[in-house]
Protein backbone atom coordinates (compact mmCIF):
# COMPACT_ATOMS: atom_id res chain seq x y z
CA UNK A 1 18.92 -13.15 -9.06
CA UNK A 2 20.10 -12.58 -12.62
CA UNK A 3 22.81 -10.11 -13.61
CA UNK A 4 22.11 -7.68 -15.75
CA UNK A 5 24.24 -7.64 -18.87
CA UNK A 6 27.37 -5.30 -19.39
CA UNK A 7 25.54 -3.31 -21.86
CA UNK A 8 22.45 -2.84 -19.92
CA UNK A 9 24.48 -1.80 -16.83
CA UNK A 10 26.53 0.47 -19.05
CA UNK A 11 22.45 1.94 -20.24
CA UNK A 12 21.52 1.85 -16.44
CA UNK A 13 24.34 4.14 -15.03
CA UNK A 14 24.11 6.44 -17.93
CA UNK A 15 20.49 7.06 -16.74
CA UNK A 16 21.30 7.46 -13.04
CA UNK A 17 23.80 9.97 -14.02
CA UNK A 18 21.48 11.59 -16.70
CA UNK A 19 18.77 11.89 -13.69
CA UNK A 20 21.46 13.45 -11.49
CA UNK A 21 22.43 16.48 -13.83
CA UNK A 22 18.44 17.50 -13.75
CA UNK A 23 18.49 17.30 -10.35
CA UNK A 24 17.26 20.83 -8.40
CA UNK A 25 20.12 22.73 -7.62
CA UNK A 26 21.74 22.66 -3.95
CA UNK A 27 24.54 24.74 -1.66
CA UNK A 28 27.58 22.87 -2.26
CA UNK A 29 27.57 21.83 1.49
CA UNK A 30 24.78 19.46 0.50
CA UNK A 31 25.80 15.73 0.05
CA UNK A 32 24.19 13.75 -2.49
CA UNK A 33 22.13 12.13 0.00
CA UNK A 34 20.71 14.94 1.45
CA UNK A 35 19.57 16.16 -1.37
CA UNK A 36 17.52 13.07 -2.39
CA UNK A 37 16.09 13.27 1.09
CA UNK A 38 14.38 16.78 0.33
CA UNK A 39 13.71 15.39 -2.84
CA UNK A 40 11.63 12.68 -1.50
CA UNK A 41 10.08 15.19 0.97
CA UNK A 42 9.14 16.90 -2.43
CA UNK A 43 7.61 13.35 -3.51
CA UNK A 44 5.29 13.07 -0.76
CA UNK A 45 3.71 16.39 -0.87
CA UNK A 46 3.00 15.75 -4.74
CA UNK A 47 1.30 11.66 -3.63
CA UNK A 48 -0.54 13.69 -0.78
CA UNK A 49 -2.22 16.42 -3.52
CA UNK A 50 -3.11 13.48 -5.83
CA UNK A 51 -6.36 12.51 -6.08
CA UNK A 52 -5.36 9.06 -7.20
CA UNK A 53 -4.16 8.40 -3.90
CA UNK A 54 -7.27 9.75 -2.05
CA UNK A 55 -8.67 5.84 -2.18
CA UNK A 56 -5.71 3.87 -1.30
CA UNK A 57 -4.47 6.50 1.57
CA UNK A 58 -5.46 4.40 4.69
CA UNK A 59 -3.13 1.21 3.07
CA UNK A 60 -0.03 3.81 4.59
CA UNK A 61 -1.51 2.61 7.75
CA UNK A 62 -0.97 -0.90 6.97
CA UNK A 63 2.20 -1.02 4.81
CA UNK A 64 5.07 -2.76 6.06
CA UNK A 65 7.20 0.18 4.69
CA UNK A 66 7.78 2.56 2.04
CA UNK A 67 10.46 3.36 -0.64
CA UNK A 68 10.13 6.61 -2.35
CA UNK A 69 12.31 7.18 -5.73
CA UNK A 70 11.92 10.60 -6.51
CA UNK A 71 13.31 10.59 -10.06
CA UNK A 72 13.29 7.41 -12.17
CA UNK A 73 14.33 7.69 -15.27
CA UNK A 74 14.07 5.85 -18.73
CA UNK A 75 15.63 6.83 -22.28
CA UNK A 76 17.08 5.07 -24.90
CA UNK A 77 16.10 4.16 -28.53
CA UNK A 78 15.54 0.39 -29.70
CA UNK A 79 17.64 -0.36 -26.11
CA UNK A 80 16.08 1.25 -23.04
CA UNK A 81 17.00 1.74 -19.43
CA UNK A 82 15.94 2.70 -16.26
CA UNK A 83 17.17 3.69 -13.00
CA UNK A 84 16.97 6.45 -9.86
CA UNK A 85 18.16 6.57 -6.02
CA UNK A 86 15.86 6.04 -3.32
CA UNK A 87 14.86 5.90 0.21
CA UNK A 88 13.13 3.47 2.49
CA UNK A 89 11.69 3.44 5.64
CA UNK A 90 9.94 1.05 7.92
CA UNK A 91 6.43 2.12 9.55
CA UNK A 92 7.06 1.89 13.27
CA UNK A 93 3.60 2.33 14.51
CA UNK A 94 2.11 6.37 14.07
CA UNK A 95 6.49 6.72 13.46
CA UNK A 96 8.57 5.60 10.61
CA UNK A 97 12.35 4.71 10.33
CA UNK A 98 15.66 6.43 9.44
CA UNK A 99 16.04 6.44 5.96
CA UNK A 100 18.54 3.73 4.42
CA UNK A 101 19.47 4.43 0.41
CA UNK A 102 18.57 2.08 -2.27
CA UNK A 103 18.95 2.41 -6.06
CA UNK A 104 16.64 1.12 -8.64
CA UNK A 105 17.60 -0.21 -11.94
CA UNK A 106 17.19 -2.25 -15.27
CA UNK A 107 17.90 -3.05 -18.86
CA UNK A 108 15.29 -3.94 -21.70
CA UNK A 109 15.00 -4.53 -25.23
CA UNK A 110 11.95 -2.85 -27.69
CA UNK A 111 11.55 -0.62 -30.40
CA UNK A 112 11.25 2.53 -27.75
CA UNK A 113 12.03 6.24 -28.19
CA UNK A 114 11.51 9.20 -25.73
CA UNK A 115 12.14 9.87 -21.87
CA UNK A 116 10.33 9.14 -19.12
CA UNK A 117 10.66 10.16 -15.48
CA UNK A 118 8.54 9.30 -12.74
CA UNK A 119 8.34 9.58 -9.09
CA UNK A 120 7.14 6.93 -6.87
CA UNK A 121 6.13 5.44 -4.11
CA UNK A 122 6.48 2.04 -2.95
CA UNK A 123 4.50 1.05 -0.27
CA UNK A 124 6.10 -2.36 1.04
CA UNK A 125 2.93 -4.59 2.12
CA UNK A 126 4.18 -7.91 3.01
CA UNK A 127 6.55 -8.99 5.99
CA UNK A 128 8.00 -11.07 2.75
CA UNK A 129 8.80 -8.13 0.28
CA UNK A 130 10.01 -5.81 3.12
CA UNK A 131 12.61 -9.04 4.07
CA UNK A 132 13.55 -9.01 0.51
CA UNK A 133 14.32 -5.82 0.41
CA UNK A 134 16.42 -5.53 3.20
CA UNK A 135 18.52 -8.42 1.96
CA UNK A 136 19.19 -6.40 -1.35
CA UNK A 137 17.62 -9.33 -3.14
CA UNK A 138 14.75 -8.34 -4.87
CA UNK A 139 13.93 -8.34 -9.20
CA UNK A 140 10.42 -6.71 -9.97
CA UNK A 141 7.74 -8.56 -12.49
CA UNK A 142 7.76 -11.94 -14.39
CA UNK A 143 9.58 -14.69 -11.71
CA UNK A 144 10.69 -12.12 -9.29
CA UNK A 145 8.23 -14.00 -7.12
CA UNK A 146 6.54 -10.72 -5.12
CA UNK A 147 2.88 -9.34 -6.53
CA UNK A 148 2.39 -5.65 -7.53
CA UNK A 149 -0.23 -3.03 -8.10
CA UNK A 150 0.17 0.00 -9.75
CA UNK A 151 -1.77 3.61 -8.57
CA UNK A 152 -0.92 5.78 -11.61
CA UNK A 153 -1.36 9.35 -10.53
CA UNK A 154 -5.14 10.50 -12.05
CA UNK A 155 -6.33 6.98 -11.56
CA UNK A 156 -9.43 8.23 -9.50
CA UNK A 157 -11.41 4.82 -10.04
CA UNK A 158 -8.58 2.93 -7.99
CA UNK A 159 -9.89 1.74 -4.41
CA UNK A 160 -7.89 0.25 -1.52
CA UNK A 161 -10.15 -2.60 -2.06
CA UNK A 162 -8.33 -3.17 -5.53
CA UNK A 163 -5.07 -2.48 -4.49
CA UNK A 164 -3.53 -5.82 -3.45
CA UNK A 165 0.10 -6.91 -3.67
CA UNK A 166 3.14 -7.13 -1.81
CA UNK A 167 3.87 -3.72 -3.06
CA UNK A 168 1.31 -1.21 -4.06
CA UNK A 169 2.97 1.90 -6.31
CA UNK A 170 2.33 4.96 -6.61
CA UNK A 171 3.29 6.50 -9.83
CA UNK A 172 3.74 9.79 -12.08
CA UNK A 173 5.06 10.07 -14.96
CA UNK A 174 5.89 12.23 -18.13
CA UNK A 175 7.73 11.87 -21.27
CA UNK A 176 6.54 10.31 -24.61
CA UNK A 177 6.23 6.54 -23.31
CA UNK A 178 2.88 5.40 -22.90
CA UNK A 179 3.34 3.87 -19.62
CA UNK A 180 5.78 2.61 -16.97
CA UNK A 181 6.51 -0.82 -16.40
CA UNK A 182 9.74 -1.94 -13.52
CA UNK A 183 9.33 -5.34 -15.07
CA UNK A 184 12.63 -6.41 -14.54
CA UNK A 185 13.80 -3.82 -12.40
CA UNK A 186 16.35 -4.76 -9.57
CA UNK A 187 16.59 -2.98 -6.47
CA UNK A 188 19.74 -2.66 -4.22
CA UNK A 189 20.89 -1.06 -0.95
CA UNK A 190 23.18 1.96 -1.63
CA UNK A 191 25.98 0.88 0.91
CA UNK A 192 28.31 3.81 0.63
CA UNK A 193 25.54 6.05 0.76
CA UNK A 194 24.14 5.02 3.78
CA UNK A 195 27.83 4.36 5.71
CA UNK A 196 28.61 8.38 4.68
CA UNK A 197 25.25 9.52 5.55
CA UNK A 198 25.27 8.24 8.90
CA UNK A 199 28.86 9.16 9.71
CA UNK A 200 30.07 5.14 10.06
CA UNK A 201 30.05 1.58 8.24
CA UNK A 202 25.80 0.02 9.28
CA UNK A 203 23.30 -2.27 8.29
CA UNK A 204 19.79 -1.45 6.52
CA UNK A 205 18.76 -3.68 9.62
CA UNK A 206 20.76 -0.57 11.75
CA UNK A 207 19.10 1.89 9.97
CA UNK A 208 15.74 1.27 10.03
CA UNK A 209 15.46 0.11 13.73
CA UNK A 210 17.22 4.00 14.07
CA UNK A 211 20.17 2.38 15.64
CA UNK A 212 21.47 5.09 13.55
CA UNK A 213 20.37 8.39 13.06
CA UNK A 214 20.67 11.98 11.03
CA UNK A 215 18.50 14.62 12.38
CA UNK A 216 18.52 15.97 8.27
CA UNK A 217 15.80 13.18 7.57
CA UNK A 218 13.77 13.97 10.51
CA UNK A 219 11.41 16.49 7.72
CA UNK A 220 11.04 13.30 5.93
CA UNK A 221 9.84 11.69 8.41
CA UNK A 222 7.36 13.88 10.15
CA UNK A 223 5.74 14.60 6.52
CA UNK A 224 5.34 10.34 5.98
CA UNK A 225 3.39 10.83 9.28
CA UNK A 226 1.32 13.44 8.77
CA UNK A 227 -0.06 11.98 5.53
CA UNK A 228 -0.20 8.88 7.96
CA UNK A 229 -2.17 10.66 10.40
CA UNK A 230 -4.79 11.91 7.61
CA UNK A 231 -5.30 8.49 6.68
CA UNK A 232 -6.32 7.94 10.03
CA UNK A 233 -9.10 9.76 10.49
């Protein structure tokens, strides 16, 4: 996997901290992480009342897994960046996983002006890109070697039928870019996130097997199911 360059890493943590500050105000008692969790809560009500998802709803049923980032963001002019925390967890039957932290991020070059954020929804489909992600070793678009769809939120024509890829997103976005593309993005396990959130040093593999566990993430995960349930019938 390529390293991004010191500039672009300098653009991507400018945006992860620019994301941050418009974050929705917590008690002070509230770690970072828990915060993102209700954020992603927040994330899944808004796929659930989209009628771009409607179509695509029973492919929850089959996905591997699911990362939700509820704030990506991209700025910049002539350079751009992009970047945001977020959460995945593994289907485990009509149940899904603890949450373990990731971060998404990446650098480009293009005559671009504005700000974007989005929040999406990855759902893993492939035993492949859910292995890849767990190892932390995973670069989106051109020679990143995993397939992927994109639901943009009012995309009412979309079917499940013509949705294929190892990762199917779900997307909305606002801001004066005309689109959003994670070409290039990299995503990586938030280590220190997920050793304070669980109270002790574990593995993504821990985490998602719920070796560990926070009862904080349990809203998450009863909301992933409902929707899951819906699906279902």
């Amino acid at each position: 996997m390529k390293t991004m360059s010191k500039f672009g890493a300098a653009m991507v943590a400018a945006v992860l901290m620019a994301s941050a500050s418009g974050a929705v105000a917590a008690p002070s008692r509230a770690p970072d992480q828990q915060i993102l969790i209700d954020q992603a809560e927040r994330t899944v009500d808004h796929m659930r009342s989209d009628p771009a998802f409607g179509p695509a709803r029973d492919m929850l049923n089959k996905a591997r897994a699911v990362m939700i980032i509820p704030s990506l963001v991209k700025g910049g002019f002539i350079f751009g960046a992009e970047g945001g925390n977020g959460v995945l967890l593994e289907r485990r039957g009509a149940t899904w996983s603890s949450p373990a932290f990731y971060t998404m991020g990446s650098a480009s070059f293009g005559f671009q002006a504005g700000l974007e954020k989005a929040e999406i929804i990855m759902m893993i489909m492939s035993e492949r890109a859910l292995r890849a992600i767990e190892d932390g070793d995973v670069k989106l678009g051109a020679g990143g070697g995993l397939t992927v769809a994109t639901l943009s939120a009012g995309a009412e024509a979309a079917t499940a039928g013509n949705l294929t890829g190892d990762l199917v997103l779900w997307t909305s976005a606002t801001g004066l870019y005309g689109g959003l593309t994670l070409n290039g993005s990299i995503i990586q396990p938030r280590q220190e996130w997920n050793d304070r959130y669980y109270g002790r040093p574990t593995s993504v593999q821990e985490i998602l097997t719920d070796k560990n566990r926070n009862a904080d993430a349990n809203v998450l995960r009863a909301k992933l199911s409902e929707v899951q349930k819906v699906a279902a019938r």
